[in-house]
C-alpha atoms as a PDB file:
ATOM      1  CA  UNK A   1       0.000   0.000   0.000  1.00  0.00           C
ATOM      2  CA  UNK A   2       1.442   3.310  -0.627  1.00  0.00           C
ATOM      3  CA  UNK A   3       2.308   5.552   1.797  1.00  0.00           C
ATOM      4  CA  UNK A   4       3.428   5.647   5.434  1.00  0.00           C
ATOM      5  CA  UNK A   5       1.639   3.366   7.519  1.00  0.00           C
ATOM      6  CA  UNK A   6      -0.267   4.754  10.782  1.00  0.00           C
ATOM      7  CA  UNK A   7      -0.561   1.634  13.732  1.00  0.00           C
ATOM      8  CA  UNK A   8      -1.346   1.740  16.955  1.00  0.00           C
ATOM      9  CA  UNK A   9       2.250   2.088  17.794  1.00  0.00           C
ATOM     10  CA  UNK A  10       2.096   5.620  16.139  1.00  0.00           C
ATOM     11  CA  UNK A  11      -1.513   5.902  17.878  1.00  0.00           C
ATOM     12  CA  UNK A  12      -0.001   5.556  21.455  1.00  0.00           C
ATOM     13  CA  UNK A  13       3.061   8.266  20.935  1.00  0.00           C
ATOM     14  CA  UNK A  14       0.172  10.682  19.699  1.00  0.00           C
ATOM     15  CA  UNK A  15      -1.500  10.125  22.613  1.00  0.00           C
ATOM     16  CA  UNK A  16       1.379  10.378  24.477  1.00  0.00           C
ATOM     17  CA  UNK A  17       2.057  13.884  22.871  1.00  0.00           C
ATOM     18  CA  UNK A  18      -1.976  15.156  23.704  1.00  0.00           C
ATOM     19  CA  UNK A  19      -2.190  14.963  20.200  1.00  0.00           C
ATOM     20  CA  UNK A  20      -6.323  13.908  20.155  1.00  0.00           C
ATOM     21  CA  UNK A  21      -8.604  13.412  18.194  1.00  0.00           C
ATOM     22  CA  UNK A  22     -11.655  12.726  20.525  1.00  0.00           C
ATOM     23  CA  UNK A  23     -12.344  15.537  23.140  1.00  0.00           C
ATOM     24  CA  UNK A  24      -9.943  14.199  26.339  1.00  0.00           C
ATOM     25  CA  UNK A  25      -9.686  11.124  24.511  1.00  0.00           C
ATOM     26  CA  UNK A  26      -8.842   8.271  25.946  1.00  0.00           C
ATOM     27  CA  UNK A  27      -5.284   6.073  24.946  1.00  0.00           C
ATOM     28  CA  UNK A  28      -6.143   4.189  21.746  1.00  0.00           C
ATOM     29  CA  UNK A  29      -8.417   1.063  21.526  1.00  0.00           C
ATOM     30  CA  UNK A  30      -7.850  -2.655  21.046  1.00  0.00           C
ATOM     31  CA  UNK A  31     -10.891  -4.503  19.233  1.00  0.00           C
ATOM     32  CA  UNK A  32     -11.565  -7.406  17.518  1.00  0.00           C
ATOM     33  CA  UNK A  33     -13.330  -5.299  14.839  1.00  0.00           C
ATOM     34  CA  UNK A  34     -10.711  -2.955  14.279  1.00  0.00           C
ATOM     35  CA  UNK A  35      -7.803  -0.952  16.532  1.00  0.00           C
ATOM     36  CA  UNK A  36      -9.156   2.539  16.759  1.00  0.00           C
ATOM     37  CA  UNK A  37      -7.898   5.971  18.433  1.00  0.00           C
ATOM     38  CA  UNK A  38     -10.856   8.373  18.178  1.00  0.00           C
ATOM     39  CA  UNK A  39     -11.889   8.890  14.909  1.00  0.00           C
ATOM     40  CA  UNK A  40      -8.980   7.055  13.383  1.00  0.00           C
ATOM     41  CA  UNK A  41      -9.442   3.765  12.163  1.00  0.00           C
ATOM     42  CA  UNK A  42      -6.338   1.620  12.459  1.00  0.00           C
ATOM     43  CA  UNK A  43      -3.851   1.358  10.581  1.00  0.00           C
ATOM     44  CA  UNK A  44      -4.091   4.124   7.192  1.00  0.00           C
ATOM     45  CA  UNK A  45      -2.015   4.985   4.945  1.00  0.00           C
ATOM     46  CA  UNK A  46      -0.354   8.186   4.935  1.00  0.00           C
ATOM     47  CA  UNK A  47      -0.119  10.057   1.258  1.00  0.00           C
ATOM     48  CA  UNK A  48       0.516  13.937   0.376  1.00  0.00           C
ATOM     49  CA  UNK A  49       3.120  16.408   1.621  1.00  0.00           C
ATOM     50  CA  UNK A  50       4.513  16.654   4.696  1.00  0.00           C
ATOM     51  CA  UNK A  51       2.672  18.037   8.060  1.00  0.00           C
ATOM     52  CA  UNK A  52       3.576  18.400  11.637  1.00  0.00           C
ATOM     53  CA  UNK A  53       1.576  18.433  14.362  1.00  0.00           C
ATOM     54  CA  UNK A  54       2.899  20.047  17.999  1.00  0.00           C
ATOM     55  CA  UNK A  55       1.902  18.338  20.673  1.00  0.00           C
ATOM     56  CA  UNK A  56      -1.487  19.512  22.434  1.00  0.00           C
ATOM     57  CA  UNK A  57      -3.501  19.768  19.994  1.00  0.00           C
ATOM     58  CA  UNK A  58      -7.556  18.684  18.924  1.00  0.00           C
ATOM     59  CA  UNK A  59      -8.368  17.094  15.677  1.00  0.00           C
ATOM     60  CA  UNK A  60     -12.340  16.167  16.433  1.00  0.00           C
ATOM     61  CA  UNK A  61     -13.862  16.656  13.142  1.00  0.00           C
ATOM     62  CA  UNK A  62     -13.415  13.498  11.566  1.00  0.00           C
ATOM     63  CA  UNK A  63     -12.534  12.349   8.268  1.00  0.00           C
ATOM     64  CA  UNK A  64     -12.641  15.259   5.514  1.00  0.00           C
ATOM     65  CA  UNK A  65     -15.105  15.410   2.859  1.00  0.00           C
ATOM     66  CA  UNK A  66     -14.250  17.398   0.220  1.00  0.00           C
ATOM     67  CA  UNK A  67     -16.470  19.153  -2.289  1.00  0.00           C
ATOM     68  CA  UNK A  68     -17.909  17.413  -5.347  1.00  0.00           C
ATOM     69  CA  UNK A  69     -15.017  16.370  -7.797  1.00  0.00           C
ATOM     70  CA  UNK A  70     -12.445  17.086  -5.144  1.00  0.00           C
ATOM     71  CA  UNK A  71     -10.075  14.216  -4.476  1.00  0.00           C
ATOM     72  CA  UNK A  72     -10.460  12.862  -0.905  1.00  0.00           C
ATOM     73  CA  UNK A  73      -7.750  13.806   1.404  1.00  0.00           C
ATOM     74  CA  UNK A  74      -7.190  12.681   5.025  1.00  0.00           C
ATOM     75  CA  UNK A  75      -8.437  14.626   7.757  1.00  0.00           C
ATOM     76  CA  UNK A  76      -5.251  15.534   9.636  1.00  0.00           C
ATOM     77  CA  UNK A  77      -3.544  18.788   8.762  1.00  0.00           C
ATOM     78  CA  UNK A  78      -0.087  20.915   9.919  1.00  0.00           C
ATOM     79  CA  UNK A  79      -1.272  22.317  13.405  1.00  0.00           C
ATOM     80  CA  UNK A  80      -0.094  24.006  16.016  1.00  0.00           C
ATOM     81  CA  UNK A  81      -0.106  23.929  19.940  1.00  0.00           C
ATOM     82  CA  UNK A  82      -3.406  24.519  22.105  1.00  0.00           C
ATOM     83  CA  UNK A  83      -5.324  24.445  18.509  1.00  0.00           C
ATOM     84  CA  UNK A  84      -8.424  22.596  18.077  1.00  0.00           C
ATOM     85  CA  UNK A  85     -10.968  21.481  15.125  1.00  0.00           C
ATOM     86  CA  UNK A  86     -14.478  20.739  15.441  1.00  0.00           C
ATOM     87  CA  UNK A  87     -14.462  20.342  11.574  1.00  0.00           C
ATOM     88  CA  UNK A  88     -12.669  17.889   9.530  1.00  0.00           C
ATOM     89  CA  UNK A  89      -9.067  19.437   8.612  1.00  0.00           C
ATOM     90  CA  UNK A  90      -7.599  18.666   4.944  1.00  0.00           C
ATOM     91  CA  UNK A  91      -4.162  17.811   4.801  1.00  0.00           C
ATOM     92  CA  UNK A  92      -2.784  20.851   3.086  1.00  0.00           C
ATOM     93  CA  UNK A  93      -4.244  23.243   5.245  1.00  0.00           C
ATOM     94  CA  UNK A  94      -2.139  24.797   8.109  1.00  0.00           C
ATOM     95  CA  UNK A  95      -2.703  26.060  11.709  1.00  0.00           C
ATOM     96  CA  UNK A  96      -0.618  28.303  14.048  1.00  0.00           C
ATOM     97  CA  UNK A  97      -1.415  28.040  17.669  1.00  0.00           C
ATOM     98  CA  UNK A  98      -3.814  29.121  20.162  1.00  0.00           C
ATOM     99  CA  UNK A  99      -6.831  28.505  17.205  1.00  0.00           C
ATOM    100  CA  UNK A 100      -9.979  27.672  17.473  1.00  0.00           C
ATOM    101  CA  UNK A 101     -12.210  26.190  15.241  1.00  0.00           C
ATOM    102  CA  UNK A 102     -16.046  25.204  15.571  1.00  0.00           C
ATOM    103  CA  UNK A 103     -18.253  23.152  13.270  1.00  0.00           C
ATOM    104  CA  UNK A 104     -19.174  23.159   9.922  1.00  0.00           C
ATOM    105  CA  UNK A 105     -16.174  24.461   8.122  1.00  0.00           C
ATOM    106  CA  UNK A 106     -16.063  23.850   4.598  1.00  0.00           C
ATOM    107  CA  UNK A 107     -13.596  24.822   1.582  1.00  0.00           C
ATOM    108  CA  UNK A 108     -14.371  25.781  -2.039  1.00  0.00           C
ATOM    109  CA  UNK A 109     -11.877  22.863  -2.995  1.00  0.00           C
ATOM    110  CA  UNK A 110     -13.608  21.912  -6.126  1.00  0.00           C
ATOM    111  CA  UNK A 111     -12.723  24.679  -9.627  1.00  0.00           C
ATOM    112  CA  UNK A 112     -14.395  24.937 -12.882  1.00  0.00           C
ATOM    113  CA  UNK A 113     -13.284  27.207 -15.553  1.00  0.00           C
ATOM    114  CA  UNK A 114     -14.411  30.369 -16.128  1.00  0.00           C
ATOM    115  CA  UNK A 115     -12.866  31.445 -18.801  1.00  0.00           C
ATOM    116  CA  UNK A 116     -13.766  28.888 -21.604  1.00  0.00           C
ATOM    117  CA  UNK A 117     -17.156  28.956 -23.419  1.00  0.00           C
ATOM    118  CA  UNK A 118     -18.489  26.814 -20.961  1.00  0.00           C
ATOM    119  CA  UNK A 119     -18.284  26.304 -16.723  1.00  0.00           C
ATOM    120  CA  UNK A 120     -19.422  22.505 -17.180  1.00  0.00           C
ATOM    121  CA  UNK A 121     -17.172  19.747 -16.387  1.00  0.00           C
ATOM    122  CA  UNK A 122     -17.735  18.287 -20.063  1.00  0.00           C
ATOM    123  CA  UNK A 123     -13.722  20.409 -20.279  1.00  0.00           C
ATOM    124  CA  UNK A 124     -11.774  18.284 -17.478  1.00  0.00           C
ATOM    125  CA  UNK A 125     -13.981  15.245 -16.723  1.00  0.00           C
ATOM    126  CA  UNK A 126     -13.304  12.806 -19.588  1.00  0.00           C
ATOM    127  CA  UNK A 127     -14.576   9.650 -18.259  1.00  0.00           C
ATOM    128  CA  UNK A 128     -18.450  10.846 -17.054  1.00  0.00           C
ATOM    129  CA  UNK A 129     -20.859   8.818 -18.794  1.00  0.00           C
ATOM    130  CA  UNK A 130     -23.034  11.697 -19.727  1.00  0.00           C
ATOM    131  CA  UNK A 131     -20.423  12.902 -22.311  1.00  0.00           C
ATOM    132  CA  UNK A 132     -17.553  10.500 -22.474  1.00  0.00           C
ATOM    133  CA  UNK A 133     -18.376   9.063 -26.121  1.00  0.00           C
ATOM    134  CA  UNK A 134     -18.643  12.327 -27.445  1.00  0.00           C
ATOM    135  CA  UNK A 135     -15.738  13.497 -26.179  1.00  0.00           C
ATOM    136  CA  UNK A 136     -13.591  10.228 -27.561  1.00  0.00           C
ATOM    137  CA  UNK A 137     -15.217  10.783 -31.071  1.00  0.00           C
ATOM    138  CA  UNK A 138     -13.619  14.137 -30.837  1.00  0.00           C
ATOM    139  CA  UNK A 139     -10.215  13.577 -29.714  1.00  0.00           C
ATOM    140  CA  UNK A 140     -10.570  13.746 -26.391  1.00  0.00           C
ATOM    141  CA  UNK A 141     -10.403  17.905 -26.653  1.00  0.00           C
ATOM    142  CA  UNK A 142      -9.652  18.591 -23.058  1.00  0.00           C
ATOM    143  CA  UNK A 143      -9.038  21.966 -20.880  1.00  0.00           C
ATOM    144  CA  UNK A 144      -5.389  21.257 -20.216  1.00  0.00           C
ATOM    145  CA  UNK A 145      -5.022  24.238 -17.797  1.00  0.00           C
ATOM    146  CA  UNK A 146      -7.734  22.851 -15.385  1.00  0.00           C
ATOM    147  CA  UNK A 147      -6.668  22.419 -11.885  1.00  0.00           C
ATOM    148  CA  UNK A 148      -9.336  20.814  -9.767  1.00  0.00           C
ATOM    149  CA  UNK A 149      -7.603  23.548  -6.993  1.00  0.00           C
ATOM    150  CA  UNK A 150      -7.459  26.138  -9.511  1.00  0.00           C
ATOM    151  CA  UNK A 151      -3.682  26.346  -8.888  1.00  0.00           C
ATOM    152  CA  UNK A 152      -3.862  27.198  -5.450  1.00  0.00           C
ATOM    153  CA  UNK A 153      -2.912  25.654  -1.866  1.00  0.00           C
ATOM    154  CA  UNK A 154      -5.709  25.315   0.965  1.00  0.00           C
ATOM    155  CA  UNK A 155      -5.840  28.162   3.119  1.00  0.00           C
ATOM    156  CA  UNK A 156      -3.188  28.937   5.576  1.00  0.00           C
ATOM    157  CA  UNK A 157      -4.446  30.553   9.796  1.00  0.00           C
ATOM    158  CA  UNK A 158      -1.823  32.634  12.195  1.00  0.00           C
ATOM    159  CA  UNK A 159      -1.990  31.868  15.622  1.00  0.00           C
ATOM    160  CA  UNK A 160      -5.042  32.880  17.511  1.00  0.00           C
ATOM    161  CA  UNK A 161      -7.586  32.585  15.214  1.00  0.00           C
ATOM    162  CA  UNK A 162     -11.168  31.772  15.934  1.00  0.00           C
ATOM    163  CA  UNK A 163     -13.156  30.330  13.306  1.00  0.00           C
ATOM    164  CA  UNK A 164     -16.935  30.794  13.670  1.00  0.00           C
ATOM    165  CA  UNK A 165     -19.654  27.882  12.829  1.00  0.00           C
ATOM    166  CA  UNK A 166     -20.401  27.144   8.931  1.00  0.00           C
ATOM    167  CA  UNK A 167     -17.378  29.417   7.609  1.00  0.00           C
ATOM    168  CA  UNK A 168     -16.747  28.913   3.832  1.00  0.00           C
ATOM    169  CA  UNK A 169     -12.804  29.692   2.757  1.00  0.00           C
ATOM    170  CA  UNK A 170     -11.494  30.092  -0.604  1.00  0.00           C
ATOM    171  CA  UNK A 171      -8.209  28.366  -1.721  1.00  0.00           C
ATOM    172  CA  UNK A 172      -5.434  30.096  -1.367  1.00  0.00           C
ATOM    173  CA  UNK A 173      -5.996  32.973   1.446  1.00  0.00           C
ATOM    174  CA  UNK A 174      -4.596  33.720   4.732  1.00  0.00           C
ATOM    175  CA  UNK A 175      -6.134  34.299   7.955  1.00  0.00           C
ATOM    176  CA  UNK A 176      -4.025  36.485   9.846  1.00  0.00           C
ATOM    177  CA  UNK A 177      -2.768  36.597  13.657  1.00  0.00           C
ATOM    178  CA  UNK A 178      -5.617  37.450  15.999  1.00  0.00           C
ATOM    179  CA  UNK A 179      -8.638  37.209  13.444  1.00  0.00           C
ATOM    180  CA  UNK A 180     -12.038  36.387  13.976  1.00  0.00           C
ATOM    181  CA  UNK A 181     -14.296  35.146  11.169  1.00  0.00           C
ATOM    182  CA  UNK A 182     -18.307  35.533  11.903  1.00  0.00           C
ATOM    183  CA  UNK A 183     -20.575  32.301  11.737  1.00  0.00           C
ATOM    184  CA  UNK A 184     -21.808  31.222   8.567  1.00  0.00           C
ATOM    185  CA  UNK A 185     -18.940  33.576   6.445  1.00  0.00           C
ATOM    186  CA  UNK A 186     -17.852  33.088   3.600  1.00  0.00           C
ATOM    187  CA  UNK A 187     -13.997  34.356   2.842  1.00  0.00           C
ATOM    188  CA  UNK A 188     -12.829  35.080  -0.644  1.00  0.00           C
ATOM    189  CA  UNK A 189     -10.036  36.922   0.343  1.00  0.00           C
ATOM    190  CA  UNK A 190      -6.641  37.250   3.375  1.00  0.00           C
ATOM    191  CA  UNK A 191      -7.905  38.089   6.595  1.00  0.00           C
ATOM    192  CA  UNK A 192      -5.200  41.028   8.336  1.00  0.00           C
ATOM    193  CA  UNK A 193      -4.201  40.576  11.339  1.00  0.00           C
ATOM    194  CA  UNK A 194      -6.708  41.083  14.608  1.00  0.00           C
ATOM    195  CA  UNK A 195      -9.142  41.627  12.062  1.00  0.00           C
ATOM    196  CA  UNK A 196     -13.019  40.654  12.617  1.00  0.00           C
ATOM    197  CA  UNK A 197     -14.799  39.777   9.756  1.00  0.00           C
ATOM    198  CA  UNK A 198     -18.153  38.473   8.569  1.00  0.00           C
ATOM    199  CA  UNK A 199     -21.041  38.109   5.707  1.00  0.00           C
ATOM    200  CA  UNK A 200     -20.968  36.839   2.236  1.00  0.00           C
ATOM    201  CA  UNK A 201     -18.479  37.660   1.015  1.00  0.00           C
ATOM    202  CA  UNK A 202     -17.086  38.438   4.265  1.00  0.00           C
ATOM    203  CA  UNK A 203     -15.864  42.208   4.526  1.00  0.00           C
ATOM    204  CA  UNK A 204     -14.006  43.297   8.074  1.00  0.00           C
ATOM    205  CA  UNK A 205     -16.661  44.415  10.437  1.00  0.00           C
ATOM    206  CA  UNK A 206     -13.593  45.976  12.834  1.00  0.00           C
ATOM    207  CA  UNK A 207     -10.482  45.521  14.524  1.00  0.00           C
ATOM    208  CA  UNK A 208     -10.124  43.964  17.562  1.00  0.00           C
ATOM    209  CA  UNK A 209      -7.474  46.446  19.129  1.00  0.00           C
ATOM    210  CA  UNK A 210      -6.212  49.632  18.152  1.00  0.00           C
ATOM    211  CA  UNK A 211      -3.293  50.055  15.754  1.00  0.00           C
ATOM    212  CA  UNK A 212      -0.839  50.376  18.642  1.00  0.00           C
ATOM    213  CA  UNK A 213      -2.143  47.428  20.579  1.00  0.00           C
ATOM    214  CA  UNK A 214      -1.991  45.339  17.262  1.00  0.00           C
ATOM    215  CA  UNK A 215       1.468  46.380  16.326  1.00  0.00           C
ATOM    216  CA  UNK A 216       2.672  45.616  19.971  1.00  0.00           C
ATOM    217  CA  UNK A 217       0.753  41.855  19.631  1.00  0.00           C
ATOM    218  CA  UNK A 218       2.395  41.699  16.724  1.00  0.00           C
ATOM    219  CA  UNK A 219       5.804  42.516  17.947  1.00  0.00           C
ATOM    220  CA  UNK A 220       5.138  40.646  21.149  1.00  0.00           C
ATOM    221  CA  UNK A 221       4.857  37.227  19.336  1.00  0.00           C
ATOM    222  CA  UNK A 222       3.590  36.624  22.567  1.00  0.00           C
ATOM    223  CA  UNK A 223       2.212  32.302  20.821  1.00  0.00           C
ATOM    224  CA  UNK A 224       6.559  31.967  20.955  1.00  0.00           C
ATOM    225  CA  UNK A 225       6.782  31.792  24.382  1.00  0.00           C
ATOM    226  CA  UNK A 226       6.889  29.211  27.210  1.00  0.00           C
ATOM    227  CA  UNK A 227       2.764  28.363  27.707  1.00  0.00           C
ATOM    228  CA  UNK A 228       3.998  27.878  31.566  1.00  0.00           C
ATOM    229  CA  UNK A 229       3.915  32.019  31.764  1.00  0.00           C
ATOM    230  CA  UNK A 230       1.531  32.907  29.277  1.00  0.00           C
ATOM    231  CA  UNK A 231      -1.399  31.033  31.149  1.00  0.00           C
ATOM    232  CA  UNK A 232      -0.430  33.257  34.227  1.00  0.00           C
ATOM    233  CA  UNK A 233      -1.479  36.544  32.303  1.00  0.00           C
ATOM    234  CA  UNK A 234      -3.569  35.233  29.451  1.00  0.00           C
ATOM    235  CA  UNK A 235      -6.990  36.407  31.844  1.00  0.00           C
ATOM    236  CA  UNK A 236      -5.595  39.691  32.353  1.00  0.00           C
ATOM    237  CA  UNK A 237      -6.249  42.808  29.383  1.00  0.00           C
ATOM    238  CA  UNK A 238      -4.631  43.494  27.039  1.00  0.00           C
ATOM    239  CA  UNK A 239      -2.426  46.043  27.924  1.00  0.00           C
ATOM    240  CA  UNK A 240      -1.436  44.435  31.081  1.00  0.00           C
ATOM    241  CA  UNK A 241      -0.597  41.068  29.495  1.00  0.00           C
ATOM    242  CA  UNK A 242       1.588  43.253  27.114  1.00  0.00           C
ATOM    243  CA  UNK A 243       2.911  45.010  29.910  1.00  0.00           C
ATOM    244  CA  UNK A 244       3.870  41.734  31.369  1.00  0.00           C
ATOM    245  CA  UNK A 245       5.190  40.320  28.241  1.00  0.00           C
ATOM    246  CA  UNK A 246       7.823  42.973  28.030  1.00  0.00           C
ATOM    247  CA  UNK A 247       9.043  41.888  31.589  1.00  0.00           C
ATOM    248  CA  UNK A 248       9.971  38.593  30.771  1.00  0.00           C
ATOM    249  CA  UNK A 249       9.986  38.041  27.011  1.00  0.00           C
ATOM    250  CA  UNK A 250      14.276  38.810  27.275  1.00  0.00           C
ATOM    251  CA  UNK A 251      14.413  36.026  30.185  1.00  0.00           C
ATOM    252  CA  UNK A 252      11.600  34.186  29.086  1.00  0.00           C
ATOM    253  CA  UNK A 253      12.474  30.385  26.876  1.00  0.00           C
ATOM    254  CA  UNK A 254      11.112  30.184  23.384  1.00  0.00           C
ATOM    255  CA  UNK A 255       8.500  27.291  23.293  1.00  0.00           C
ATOM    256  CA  UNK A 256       9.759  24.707  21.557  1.00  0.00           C
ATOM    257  CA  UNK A 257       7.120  22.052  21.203  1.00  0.00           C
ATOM    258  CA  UNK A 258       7.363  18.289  20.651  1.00  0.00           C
ATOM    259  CA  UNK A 259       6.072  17.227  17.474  1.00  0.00           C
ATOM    260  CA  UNK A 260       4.943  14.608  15.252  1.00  0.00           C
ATOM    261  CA  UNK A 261       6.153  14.799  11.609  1.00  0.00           C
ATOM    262  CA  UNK A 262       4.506  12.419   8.856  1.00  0.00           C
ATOM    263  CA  UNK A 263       5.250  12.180   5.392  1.00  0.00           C
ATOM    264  CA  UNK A 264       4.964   9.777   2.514  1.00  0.00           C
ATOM    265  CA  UNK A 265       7.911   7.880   3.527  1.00  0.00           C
ATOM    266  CA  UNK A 266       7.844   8.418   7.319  1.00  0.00           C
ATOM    267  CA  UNK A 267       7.100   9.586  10.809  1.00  0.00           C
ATOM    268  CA  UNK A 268       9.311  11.096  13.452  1.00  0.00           C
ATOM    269  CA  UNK A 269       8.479  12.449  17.070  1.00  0.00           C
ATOM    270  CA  UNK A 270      10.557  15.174  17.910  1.00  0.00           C
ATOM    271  CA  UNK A 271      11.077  16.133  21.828  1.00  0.00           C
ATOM    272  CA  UNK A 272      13.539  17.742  24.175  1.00  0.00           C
ATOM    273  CA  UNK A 273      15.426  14.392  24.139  1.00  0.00           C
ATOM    274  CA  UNK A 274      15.620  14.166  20.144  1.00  0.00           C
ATOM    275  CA  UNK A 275      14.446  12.913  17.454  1.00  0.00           C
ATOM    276  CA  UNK A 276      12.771   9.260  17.310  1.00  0.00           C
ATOM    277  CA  UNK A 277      11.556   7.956  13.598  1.00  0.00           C
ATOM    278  CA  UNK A 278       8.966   5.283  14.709  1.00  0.00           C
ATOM    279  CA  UNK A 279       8.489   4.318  10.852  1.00  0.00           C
ATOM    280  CA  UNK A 280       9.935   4.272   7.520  1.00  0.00           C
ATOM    281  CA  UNK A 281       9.636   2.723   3.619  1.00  0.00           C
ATOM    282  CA  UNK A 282      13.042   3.014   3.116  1.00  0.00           C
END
């Protein structure tokens, strides 16, 4: 089977990491009918590019389902710390830290053209019954330019993002540090940072902070440090976890996560001890 294979062994040192995919799941399961952790049936197979996950992290949505004509991608994504999903997570998005995501969100992962005399997939579908004869008595005259992603990578979020229920995002955008997307929005374009947008197509509604407090966020890159101090000011304003930041960000340790890295031909936990690869095709 191509790809990396994901066991229970791998299961376990996710666990291990708080890397879940059940709210406070439990270790992974031993069945009869099937070894299971969460959502995850055991083993898969692991194809597409790279992604690493840092440990502490909530991948509840499931399985992703991708629009009509879409190919079907797993449901685990690049994500960082204290980030969680409620919606299924395709591979080649990516998450920075602190994010949080609720139900229902969906991508516009599925491109016709718009350019050609026609939108329908009678262009780039070749094999659909409906028009595949007439389309071999003509020489199979296909749109060679078609991308099914229209040339463009799944969306990209900053740390700190909260993603409101039923949010539509186009391919190829980035949500910026600190941004808030309404329910129900749909986002055709980046997001700047501390940003609060909404509607359809969503348009910013306002900012969060002022311009000064933003740049000084910003600055701050307060999702860098050591989560040990930033839960002790987290609760307090703004201005006075800035304030507090500035006190100990020169004495304060970067946060360096552990992580889980899996690609096509492997997967390697990273910690404070090193680097472990628990499998490999080679």
């Amino acid at each position: 089977m191509k790809g990396t294979q994901i066991d229970l062994a791998i299961a376990k040192e996710m666990h291990k990491l708080r890397i879940l995919f059940i709210y406070n799941s439990k270790s992974p399961n031993i069945s009869e009918k099937g070894d299971t952790y969460g959502w995850l049936k055991l083993p898969f197979s692991f194809t597409g590019e790279e992604i690493v996950i840092e440990e502490r992290v909530g991948i509840y949505g499931g399985p992703y389902v991708p629009s009509t004509g879409a190919p079907r991608v797993l449901g685990i994504c690049s994500i960082g710390s204290f980030s969680y999903s409620y919606s299924p997570l395709p591979n080649g998005l990516k998450v920075g830290r602190y994010c949080s995501i609720a139900k229902g969100l969906t991508f516009l992962d599925s491109h016709h053209p718009i350019d050609l005399l026609t939108t329908s997939a009678i262009t780039f579908r070749p094999k659909n019954i409906l028009w595949r004869d007439l389309l071999i008595e003509a020489g199979r005259p296909l749109d060679k330019n078609w991308d099914v992603y229209s040339h463009k990578n799944f969306p990209s979020l900053g740390h700190d993002v909260w993603i409101g229920q039923n949010v539509t995002l186009c391919m190829g955008i980035c949500i910026g540090n600190g941004a808030i997307v309404a329910a129900n929005s749909v986002v055709t374009k980046d997001v700047p940072d501390y940003a609060i947008v909404g509607g359809n197509p969503a348009k910013i509604i306002r900012y969060r902070f002022s311009d000064n407090i933003i740049a000084r966020l910003i600055q701050s890159e307060w999702w860098n440090l050591d989560p040990k101090k930033v839960v002790h000011f987290a609760c307090k304003t703004v201005e006075k976890s800035l304030d507090k930041i500035s006190q100990i960000k020169d004495n304060c340790s970067p946060y360096f996560p552990d992580t889980l890295s899996i690609s096509e031909k492997q997967v390697i936990v990273s910690t404070k001890q090193g680097s472990t690869v628990l499998t490999s095709t080679d």
